[in-house]
C-alpha atoms as a PDB file:
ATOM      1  CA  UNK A   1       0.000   0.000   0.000  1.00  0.00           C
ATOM      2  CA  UNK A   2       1.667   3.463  -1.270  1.00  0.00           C
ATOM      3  CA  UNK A   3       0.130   5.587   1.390  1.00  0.00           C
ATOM      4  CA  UNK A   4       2.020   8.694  -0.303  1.00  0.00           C
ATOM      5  CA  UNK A   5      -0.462   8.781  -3.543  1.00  0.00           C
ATOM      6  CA  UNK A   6      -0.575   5.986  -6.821  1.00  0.00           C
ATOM      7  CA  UNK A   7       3.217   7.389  -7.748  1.00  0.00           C
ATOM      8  CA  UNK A   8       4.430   8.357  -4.463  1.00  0.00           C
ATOM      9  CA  UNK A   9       3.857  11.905  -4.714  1.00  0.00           C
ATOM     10  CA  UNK A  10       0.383  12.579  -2.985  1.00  0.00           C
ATOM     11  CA  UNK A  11      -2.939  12.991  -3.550  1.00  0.00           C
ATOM     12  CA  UNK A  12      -5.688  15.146  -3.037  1.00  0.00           C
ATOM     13  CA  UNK A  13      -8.248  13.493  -1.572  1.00  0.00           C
ATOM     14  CA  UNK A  14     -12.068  13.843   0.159  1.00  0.00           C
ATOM     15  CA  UNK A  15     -13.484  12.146   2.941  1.00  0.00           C
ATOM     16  CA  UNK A  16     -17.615  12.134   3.333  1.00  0.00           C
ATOM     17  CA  UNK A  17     -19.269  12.377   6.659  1.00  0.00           C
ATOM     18  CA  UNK A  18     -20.380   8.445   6.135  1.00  0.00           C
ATOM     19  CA  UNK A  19     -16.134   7.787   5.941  1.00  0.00           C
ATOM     20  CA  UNK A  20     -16.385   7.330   2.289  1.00  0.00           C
ATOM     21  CA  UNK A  21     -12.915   8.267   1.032  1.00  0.00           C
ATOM     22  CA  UNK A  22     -12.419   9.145  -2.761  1.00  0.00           C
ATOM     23  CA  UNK A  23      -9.626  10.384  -4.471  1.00  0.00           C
ATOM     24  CA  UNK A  24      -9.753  13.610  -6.513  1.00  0.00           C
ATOM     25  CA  UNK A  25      -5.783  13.733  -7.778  1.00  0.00           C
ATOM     26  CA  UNK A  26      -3.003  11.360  -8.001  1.00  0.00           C
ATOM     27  CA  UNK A  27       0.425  13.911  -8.531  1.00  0.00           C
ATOM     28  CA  UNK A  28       3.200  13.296 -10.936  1.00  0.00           C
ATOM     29  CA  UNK A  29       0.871  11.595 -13.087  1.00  0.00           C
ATOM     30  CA  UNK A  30       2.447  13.000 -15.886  1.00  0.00           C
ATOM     31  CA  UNK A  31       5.514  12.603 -17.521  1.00  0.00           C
ATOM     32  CA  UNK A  32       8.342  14.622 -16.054  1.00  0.00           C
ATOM     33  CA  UNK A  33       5.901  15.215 -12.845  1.00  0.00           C
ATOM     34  CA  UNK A  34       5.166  18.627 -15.265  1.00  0.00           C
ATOM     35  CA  UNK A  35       2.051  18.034 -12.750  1.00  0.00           C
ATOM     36  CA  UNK A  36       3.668  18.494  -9.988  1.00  0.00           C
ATOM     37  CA  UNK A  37       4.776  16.340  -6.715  1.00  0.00           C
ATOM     38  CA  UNK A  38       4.560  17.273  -3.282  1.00  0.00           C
ATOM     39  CA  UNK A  39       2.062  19.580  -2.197  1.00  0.00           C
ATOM     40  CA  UNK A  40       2.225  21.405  -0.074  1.00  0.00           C
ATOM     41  CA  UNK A  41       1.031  23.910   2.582  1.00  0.00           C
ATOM     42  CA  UNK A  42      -3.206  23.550   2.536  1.00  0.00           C
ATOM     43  CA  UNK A  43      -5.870  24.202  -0.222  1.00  0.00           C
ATOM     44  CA  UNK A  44      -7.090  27.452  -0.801  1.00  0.00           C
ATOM     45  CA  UNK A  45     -11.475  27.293  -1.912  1.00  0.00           C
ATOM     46  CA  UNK A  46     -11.265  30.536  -4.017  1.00  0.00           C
ATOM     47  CA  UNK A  47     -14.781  32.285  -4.669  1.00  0.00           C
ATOM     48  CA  UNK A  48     -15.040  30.981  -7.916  1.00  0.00           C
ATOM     49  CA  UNK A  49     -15.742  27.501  -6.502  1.00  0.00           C
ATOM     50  CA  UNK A  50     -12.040  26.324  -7.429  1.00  0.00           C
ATOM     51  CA  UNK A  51      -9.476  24.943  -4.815  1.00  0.00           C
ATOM     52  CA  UNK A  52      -5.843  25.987  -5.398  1.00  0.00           C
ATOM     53  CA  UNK A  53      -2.621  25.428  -3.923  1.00  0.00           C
ATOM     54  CA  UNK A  54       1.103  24.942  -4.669  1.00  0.00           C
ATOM     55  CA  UNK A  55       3.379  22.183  -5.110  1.00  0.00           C
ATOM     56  CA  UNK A  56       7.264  21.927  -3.699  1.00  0.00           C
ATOM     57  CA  UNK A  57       8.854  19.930  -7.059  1.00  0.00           C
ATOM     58  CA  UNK A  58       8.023  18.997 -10.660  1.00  0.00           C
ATOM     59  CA  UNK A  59       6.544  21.456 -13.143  1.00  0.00           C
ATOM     60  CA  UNK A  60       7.808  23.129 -16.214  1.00  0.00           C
ATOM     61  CA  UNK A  61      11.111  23.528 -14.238  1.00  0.00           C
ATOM     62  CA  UNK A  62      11.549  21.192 -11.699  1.00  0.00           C
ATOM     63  CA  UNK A  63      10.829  23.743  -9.075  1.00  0.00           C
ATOM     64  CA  UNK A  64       6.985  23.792  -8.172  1.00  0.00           C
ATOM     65  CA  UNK A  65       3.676  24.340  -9.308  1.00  0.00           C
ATOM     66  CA  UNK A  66       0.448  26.304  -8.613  1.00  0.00           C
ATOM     67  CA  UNK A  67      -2.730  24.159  -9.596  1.00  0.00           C
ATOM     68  CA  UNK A  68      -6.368  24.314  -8.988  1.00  0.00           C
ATOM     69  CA  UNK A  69      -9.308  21.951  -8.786  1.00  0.00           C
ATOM     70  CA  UNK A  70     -12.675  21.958  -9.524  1.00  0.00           C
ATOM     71  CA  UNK A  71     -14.785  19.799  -7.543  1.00  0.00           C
ATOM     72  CA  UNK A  72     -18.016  21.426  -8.035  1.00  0.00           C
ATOM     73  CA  UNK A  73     -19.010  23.288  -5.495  1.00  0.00           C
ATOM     74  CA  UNK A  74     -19.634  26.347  -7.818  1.00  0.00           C
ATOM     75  CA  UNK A  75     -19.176  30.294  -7.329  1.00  0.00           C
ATOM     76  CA  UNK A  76     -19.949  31.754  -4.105  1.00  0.00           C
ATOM     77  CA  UNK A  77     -19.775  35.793  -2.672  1.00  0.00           C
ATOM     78  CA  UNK A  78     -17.669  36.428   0.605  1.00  0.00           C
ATOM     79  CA  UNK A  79     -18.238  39.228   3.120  1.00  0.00           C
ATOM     80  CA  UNK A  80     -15.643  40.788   4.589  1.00  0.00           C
ATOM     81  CA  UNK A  81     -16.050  41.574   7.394  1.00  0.00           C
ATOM     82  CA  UNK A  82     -18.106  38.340   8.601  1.00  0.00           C
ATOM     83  CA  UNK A  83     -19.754  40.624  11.340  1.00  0.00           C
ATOM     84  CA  UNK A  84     -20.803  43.686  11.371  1.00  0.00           C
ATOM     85  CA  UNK A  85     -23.370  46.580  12.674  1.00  0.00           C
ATOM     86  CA  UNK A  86     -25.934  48.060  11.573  1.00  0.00           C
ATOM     87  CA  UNK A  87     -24.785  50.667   9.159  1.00  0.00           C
ATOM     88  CA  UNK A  88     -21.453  49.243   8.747  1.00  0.00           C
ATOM     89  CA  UNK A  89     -19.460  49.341   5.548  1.00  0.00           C
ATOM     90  CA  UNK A  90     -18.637  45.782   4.158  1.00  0.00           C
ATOM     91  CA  UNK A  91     -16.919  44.155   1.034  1.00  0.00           C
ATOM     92  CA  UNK A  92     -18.066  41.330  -0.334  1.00  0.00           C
ATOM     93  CA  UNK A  93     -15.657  39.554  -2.657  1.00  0.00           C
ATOM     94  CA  UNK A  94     -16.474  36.639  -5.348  1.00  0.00           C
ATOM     95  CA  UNK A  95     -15.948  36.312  -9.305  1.00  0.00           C
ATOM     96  CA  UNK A  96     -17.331  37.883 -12.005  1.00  0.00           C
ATOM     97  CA  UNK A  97     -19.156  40.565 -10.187  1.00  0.00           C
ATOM     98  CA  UNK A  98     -19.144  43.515 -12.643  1.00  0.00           C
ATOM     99  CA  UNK A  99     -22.967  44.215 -13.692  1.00  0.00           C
ATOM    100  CA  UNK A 100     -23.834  43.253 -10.253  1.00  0.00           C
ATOM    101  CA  UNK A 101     -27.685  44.496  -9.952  1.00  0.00           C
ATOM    102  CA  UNK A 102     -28.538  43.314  -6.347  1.00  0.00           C
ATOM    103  CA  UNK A 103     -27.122  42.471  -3.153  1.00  0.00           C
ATOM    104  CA  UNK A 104     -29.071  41.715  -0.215  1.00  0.00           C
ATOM    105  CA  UNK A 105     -28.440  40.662   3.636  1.00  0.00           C
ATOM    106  CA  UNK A 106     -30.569  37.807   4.438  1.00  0.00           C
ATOM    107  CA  UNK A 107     -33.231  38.552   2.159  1.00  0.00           C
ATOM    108  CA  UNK A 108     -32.956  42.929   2.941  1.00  0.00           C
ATOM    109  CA  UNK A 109     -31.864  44.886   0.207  1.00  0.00           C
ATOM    110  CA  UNK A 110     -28.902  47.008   0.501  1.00  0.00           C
ATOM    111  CA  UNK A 111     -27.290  49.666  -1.552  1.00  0.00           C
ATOM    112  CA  UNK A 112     -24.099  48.825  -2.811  1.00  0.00           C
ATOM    113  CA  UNK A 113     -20.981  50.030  -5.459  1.00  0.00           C
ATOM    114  CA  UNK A 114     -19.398  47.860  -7.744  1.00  0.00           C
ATOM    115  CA  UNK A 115     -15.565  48.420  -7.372  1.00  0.00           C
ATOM    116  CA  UNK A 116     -14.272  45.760  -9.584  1.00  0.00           C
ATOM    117  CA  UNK A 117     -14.967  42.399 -11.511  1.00  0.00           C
ATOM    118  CA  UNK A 118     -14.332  40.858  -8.212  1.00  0.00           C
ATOM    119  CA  UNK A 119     -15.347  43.167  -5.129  1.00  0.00           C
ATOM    120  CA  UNK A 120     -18.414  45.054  -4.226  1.00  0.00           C
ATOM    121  CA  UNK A 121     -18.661  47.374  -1.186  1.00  0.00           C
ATOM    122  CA  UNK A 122     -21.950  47.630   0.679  1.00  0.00           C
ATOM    123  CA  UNK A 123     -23.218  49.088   3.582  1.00  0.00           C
ATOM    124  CA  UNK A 124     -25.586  46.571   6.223  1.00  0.00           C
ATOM    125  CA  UNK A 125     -29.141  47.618   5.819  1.00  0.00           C
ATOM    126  CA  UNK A 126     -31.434  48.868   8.831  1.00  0.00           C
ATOM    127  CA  UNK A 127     -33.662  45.912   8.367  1.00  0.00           C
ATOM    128  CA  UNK A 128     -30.407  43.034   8.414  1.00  0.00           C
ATOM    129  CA  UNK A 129     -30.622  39.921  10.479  1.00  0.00           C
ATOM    130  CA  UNK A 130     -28.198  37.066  10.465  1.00  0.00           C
ATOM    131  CA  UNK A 131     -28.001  35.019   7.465  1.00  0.00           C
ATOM    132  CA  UNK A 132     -27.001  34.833   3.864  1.00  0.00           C
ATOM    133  CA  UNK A 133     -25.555  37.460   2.136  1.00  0.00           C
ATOM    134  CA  UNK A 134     -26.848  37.009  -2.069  1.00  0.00           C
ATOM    135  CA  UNK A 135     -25.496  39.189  -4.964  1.00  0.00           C
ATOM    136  CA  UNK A 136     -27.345  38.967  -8.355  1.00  0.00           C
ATOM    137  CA  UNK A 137     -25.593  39.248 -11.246  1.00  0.00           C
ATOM    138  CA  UNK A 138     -26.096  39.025 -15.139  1.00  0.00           C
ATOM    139  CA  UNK A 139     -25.445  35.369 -14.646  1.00  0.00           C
ATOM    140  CA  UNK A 140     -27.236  34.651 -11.832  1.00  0.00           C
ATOM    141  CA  UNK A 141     -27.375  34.582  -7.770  1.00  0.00           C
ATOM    142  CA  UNK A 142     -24.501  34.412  -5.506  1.00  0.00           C
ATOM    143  CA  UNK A 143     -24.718  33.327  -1.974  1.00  0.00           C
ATOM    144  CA  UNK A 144     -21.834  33.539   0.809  1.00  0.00           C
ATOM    145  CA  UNK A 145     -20.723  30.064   1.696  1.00  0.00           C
ATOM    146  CA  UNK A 146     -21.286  31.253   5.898  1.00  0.00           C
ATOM    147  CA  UNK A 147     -23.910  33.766   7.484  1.00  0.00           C
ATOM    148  CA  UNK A 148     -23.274  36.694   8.047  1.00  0.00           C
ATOM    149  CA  UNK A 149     -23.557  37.606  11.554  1.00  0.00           C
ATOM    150  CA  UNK A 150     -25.507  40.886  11.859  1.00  0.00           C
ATOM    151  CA  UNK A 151     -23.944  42.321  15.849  1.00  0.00           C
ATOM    152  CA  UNK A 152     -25.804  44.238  18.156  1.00  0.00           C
END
């Protein structure tokens, strides 16, 4: 039993609340490892759904790689900060957010300013209460992947 990944470079793997364990990426299974080997540090979920992280060998040049994974969660929003007031000013980050025409705090509109394809500042409505923060887009509807905690 290899338990450093099918050629001894790792894996990426899930594990299901049942104990089911699958796995999502065997490394260096590619010639040359131009895949990589060795990953390292911890994956990254990025708001576009993807997971990325880096890799200490193998590559174009022997020295290290930066991959991603998609594993199908899909594109989600991200408020920062997590918690806020009343009245407070908050970003919300995510992917392809330009043409933005909606954001709302559990269900209560808010005004808001698109600053760029990936970050909208808003300010927490009068009417917020914990829960989901959801920005429409041309695309469709974003929701954070945790409440937001609305503070006293």
């Amino acid at each position: 039993m290899d338990v450093c990944g099918a050629h001894g470079s790792r894996t990426i793997f899930k594990i299901t609340l049942s104990g089911t364990l699958t796995t999502l990426y065997n490394f260096c299974s590619q010639s040359g490892c131009t895949d990589g080997q060795y990953p390292g540090g911890g994956l990254v979920q990025s708001t576009d759904g993807n997971l990325y992280g880096t890799t200490a060998d193998g590559g174009a040049n022997g020295e290290g790689t930066v991959f991603s994974l998609s594993v199908g969660p899909g594109p989600f929003v991200k408020p920062q900060p997590a918690a806020a007031k009343i009245g407070a000013t908050v970003n919300i980050l995510g992917t392809d957010l330009t043409g933005a025409i909606g954001v709302s705090f559990n269900g209560k509109v808010a005004t808001f300013t698109v600053v760029s394809s990936s970050e909208i500042t808003t300010t927490v409505p009068s009417d917020a209460t914990t829960g989901e923060v959801e920005v429409v887009t041309p695309s469709g509807m974003l929701s954070s992947n945790v409440s937001f905690r609305v503070l006293p």
